[in-house]
Protein backbone atom coordinates (compact mmCIF):
# COMPACT_ATOMS: atom_id res chain seq x y z
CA UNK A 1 -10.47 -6.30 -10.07
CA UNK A 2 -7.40 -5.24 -8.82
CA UNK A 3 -5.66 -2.28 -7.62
CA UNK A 4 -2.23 -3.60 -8.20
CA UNK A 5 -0.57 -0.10 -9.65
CA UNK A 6 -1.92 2.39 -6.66
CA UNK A 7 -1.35 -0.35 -3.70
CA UNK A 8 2.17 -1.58 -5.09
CA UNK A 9 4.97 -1.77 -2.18
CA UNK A 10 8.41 -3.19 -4.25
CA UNK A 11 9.30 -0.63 -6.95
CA UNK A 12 7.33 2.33 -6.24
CA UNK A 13 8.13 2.89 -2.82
CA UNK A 14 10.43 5.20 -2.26
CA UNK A 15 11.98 6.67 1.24
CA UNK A 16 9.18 8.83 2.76
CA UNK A 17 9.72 12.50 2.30
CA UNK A 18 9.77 14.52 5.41
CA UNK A 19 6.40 16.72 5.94
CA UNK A 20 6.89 19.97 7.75
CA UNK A 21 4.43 22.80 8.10
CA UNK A 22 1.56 23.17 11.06
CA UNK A 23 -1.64 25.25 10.94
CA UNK A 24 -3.86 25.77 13.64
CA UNK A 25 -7.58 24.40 13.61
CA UNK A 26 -10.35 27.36 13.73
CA UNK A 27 -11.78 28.01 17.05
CA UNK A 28 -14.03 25.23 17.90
CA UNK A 29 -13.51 23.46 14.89
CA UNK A 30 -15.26 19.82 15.40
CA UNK A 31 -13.38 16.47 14.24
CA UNK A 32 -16.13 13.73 13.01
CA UNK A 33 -15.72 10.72 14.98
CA UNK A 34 -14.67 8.08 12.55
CA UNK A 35 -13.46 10.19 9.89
CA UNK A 36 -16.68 10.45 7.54
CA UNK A 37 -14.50 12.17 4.85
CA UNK A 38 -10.92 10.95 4.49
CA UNK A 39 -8.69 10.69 1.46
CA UNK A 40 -6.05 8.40 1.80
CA UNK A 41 -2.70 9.98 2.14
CA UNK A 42 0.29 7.88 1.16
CA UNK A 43 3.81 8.46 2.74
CA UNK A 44 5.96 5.70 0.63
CA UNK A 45 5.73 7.27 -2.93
CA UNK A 46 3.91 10.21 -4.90
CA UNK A 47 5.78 13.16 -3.59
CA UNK A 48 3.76 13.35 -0.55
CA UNK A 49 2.05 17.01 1.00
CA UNK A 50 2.31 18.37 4.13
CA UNK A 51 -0.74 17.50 5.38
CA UNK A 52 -1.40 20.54 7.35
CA UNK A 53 -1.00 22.66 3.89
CA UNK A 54 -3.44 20.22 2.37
CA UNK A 55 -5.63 20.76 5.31
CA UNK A 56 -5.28 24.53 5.29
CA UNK A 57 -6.32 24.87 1.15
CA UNK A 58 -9.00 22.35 1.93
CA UNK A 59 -11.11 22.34 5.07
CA UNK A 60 -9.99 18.90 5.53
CA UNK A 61 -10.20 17.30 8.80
CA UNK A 62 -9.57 13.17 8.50
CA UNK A 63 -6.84 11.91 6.14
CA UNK A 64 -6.89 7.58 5.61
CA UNK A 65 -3.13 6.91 5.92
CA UNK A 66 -1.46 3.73 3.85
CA UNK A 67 -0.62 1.10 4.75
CA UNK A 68 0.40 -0.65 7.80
CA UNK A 69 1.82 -4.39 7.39
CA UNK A 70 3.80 -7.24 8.87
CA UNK A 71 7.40 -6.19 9.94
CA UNK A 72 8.63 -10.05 11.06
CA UNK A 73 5.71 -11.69 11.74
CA UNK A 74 2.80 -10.23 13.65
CA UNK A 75 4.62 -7.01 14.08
CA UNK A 76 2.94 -4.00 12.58
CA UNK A 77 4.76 -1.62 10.66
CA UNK A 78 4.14 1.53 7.85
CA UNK A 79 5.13 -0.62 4.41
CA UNK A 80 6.43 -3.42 6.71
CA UNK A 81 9.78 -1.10 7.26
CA UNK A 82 8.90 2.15 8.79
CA UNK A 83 8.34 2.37 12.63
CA UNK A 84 5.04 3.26 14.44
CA UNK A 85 7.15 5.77 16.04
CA UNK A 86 9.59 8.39 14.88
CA UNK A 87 9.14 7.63 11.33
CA UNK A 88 7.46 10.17 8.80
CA UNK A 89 4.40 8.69 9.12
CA UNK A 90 4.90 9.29 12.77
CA UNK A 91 5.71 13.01 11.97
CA UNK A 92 2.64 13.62 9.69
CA UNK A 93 0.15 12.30 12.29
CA UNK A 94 1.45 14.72 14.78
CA UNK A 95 0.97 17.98 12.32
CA UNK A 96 -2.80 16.57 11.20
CA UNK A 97 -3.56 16.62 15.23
CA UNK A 98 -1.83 19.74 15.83
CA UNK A 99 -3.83 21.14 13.17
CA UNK A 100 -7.18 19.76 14.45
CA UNK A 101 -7.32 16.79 12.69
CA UNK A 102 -7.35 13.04 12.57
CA UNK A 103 -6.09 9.90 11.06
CA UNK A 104 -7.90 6.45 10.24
CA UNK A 105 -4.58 4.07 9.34
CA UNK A 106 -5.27 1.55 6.79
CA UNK A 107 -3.86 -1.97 7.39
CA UNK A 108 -3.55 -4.09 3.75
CA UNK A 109 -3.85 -3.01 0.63
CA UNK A 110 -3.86 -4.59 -2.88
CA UNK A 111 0.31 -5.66 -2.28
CA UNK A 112 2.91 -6.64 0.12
CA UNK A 113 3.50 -8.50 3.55
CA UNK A 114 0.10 -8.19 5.20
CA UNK A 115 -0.88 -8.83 9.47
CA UNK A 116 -3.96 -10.96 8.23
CA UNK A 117 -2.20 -13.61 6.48
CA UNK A 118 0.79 -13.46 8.92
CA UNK A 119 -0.95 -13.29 12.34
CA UNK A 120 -1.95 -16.90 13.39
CA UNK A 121 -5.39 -15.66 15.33
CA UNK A 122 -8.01 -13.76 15.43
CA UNK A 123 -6.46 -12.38 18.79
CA UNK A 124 -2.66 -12.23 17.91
CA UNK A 125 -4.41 -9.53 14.91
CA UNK A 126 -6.40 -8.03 17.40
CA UNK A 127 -3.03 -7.26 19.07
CA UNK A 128 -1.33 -5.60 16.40
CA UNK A 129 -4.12 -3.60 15.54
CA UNK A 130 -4.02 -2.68 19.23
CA UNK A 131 -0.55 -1.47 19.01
CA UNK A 132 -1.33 1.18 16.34
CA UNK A 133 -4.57 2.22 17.97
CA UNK A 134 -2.47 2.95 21.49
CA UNK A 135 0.62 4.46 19.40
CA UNK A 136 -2.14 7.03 17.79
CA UNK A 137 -4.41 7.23 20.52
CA UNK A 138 -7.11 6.48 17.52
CA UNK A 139 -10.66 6.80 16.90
CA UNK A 140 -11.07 4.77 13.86
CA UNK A 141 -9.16 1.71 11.64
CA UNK A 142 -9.46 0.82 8.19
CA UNK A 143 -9.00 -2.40 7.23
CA UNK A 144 -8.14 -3.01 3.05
CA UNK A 145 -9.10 -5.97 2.20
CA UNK A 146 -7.62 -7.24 -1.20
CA UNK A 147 -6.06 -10.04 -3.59
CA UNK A 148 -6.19 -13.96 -2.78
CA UNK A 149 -3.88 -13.63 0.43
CA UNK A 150 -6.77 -11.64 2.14
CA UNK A 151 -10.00 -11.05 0.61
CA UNK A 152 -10.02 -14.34 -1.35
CA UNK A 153 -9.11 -16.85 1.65
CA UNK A 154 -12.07 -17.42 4.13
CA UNK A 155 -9.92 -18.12 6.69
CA UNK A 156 -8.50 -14.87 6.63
CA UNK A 157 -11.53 -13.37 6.23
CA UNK A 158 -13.08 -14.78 9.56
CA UNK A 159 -9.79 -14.13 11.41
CA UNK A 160 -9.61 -10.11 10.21
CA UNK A 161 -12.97 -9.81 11.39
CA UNK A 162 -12.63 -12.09 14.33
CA UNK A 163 -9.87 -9.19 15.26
CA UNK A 164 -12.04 -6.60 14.71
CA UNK A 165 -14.61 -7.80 17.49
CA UNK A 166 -12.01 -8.22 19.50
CA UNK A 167 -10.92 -4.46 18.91
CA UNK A 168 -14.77 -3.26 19.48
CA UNK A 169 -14.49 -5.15 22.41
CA UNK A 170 -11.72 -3.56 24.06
CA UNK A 171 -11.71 -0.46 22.77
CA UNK A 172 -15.27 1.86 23.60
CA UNK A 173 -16.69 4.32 20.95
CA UNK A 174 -13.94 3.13 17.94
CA UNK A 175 -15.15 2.96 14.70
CA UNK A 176 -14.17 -0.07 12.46
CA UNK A 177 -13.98 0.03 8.62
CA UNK A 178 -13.37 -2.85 6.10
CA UNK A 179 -12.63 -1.89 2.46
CA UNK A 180 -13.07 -4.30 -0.19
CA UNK A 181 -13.04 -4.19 -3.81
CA UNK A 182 -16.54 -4.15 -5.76
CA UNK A 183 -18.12 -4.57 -9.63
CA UNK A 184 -19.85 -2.40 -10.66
CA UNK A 185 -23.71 -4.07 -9.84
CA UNK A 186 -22.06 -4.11 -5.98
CA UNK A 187 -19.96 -6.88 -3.86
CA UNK A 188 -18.30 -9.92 -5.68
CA UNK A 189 -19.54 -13.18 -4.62
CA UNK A 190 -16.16 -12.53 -2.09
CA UNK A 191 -17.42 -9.17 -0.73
CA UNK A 192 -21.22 -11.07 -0.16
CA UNK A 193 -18.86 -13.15 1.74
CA UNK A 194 -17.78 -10.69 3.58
CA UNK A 195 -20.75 -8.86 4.83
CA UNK A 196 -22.61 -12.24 5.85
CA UNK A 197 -19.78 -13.44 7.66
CA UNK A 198 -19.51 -10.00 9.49
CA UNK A 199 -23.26 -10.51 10.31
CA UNK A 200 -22.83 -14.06 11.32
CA UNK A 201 -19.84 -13.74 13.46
CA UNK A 202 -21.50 -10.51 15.55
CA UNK A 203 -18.18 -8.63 13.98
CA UNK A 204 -20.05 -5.27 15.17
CA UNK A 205 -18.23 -3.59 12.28
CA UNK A 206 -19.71 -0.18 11.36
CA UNK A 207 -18.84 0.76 7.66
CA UNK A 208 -18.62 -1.56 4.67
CA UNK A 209 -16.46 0.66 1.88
CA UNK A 210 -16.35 -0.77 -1.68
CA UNK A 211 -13.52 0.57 -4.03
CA UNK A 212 -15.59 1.46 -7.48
CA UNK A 213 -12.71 1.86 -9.48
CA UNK A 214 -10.69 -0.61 -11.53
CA UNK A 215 -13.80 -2.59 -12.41
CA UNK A 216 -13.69 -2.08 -15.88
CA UNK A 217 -16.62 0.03 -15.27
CA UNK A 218 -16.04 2.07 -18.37
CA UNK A 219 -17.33 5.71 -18.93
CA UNK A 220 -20.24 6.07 -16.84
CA UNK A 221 -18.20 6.39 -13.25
CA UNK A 222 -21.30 8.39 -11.49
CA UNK A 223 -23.56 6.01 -12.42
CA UNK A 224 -21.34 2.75 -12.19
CA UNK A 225 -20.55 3.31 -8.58
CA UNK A 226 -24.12 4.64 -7.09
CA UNK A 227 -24.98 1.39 -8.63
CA UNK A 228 -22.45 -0.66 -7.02
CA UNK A 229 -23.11 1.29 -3.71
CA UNK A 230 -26.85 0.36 -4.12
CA UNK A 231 -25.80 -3.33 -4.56
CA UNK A 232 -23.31 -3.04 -1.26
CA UNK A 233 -26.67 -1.26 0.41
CA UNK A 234 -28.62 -4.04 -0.59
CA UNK A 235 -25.89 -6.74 0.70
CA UNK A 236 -26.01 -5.00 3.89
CA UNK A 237 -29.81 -4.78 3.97
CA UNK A 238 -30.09 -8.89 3.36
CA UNK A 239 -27.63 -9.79 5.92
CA UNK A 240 -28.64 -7.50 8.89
CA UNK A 241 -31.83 -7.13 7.98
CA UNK A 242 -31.35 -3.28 7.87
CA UNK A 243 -33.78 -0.44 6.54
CA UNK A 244 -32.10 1.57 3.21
CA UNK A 245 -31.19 4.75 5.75
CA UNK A 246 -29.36 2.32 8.07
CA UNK A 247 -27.61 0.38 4.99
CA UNK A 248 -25.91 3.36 3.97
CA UNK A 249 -25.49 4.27 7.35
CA UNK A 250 -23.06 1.57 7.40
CA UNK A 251 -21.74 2.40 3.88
CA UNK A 252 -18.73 3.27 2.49
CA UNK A 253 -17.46 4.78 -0.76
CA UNK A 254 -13.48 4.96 -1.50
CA UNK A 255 -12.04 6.04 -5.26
CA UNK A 256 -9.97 7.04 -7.29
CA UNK A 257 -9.28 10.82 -8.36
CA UNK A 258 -8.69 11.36 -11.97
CA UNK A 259 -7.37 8.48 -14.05
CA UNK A 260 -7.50 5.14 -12.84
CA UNK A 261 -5.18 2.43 -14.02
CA UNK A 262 -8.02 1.16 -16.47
CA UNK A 263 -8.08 4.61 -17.88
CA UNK A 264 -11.39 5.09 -16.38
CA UNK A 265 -11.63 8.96 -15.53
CA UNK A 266 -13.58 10.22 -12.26
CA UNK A 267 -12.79 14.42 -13.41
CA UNK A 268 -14.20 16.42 -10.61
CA UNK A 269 -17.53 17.38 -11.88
CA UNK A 270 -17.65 13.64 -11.72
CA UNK A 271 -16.72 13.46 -7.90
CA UNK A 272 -18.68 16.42 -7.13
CA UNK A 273 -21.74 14.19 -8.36
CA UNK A 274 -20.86 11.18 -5.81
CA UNK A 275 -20.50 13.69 -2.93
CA UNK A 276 -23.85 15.15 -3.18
CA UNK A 277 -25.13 11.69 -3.64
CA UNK A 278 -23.26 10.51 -0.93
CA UNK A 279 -24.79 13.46 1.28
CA UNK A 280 -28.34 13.09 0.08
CA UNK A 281 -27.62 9.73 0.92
CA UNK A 282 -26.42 10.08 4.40
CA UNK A 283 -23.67 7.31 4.02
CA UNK A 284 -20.79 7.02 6.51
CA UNK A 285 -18.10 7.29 4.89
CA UNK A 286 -16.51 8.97 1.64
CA UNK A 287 -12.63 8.67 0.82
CA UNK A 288 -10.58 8.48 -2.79
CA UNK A 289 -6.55 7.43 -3.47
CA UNK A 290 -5.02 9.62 -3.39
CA UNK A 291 -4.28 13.08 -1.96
CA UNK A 292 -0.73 12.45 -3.36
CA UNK A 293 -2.30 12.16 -6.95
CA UNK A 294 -4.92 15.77 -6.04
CA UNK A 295 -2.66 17.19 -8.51
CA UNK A 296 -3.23 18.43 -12.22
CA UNK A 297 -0.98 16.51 -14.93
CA UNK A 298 -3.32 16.91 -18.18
CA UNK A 299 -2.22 14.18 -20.37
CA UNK A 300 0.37 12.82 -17.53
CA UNK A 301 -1.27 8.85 -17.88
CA UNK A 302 -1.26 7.62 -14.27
CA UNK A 303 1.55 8.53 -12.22
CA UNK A 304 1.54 8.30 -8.36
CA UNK A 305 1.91 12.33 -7.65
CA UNK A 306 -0.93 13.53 -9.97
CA UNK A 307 -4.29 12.60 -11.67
CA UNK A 308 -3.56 12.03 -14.79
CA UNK A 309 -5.54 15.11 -16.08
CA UNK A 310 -6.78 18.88 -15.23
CA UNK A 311 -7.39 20.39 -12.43
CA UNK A 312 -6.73 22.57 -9.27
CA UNK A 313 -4.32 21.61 -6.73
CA UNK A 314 -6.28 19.30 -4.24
CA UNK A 315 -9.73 20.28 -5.55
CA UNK A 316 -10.92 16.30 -4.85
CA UNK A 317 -9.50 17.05 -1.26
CA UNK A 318 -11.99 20.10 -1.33
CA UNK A 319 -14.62 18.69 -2.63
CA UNK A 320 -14.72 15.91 -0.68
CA UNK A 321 -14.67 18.08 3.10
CA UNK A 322 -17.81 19.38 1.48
CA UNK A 323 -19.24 15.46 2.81
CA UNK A 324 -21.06 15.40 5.73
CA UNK A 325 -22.96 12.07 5.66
């Protein structure tokens, strides 16, 4: 599968629109550790929201933010050209903390110049993940695994999740997330790979998200990706030797609002249906691409600032801050 239309980096990306705007959190209000429910919010394209609006219409806490890459090397950088600090990206993450919130950044994606490819160690990665976790102060990382650079190449494989002990290592109480692509029966004899190697290296990493979207899964989206979450569950279950409840402890679901690029349509009746199974469930982790697209454009096809059909302005935002694992 690929997700080469929604995690593009040459044409698409455009300069990153300023966000302004700040709410303040409710009294009290609580921010999951590890960002249980987190659409991914993407600052190089798609007209992008003030987060703190989004957060405000929504009950939103966590936002997944896209991507970090390689800027010369082992360097980190948002889309391999925008700073860790004073960029937009920068900006937003200040408003989603001043409004309560928090941010899990996303390293990879389907495109572009990744850290995993270009880093020559496990440790050298380990550094420049280390350099957006200090810049953020954060509390969780995703990692997107995709295409033949990363999630088809063993050895980059074993040195992302070399990295990610590392991270655990030196770094109490974060939470570290791999996302991989998935078919629609569960993990790709690649994503097996994956979760055993995790297992077998002690990579300590605590949720497995698969991407149930663009896997020519055709109409049946509800029941395409609880079965490919079962098969993930069941991955996890063989290689750690888990119960169910602690599987999908570990378990992750991330996709795609609306229209995907294979025309397969999660509407949000749809989406409603994966949330309560992700609830009754109790599985760590619940995210879709992308808050830029929680837009209604009935009959639009699939552009990067709206779904591609009807709707209410971020009602898959709202629906999903109804998770709570």
């Amino acid at each position: 599968m690929t997700k080469k239309f929604w995690r593009v980096f040459g044409a698409l990306t455009a300069t990153a629109a300023a966000v302004t705007g700040l709410v303040t959190a409710p009294a009290g209000a609580a921010v999951e550790a590890g960002g249980k429910g987190a659409p991914y919010l993407y600052l190089g394209w798609g007209n992008p929201p003030s987060p703190a609006t989004v957060m405000s219409a929504t009950g939103i806490k966590w936002f997944t933010m896209a991507f970090i890459n390689a800027s010369g090397g082992c360097n980190p950088a948002w889309d391999s050209n925008r700073a860790l600090t004073g960029s937009a990206d920068a900006t937003a993450i200040s408003q989603i903390k001043a409004a309560g919130g928090q941010v899990v950044p996303s390293f990879g994606g389907y495109q572009g110049n990744k850290l995993g490819p270009n880093c020559s160690s496990a440790s050298a990665l380990a550094g420049a993940y280390q350099k957006v976790i200090n810049a953020y102060g954060l509390k969780a990382i995703d990692i997107d695994i995709e295409n033949t650079d990363e999630f088809e190449s063993e050895a980059v494989q074993d040195r992302i999740l070399g990295a990610l002990k590392i991270v655990k290592a030196n770094n109490p109480g974060i939470k570290t997330i791999v996302t991989f692509g998935t078919s629609t029966t569960g993990p790709s004899w690649w994503g097996t790979r994956l979760v055993n190697q995790a297992a077998a290296l002690g990579a300590n990493i605590d949720v497995f998200t698969i991407m149930p979207f663009d896997f020519g899964g055709g109409a049946d989206m509800y029941g395409n990706t609880v079965n490919a979450a079962n098969g993930l569950k069941n991955a996890l279950k063989t290689a750690f030797g888990w119960s169910d409840a602690t599987a999908y402890a570990h378990l992750g679901i991330s996709g795609m609002n609306g229209l995907s690029d294979q025309q397969e349509l999660t509407s949000p009746a749809i989406w409603t249906q994966i949330r309560n199974w992700a609830n009754s469930n109790h599985i760590a982790r619940l995210a879709f691409w992308s808050v830029n697209r929680d837009r209604p454009c009935a009959g639009g096809g699939v552009v990067s600032n709206c779904s591609g059909i009807s709707q209410s302005n971020w009602q898959f935002t709202s629906i999903t801050a109804g998770f709570t694992g």
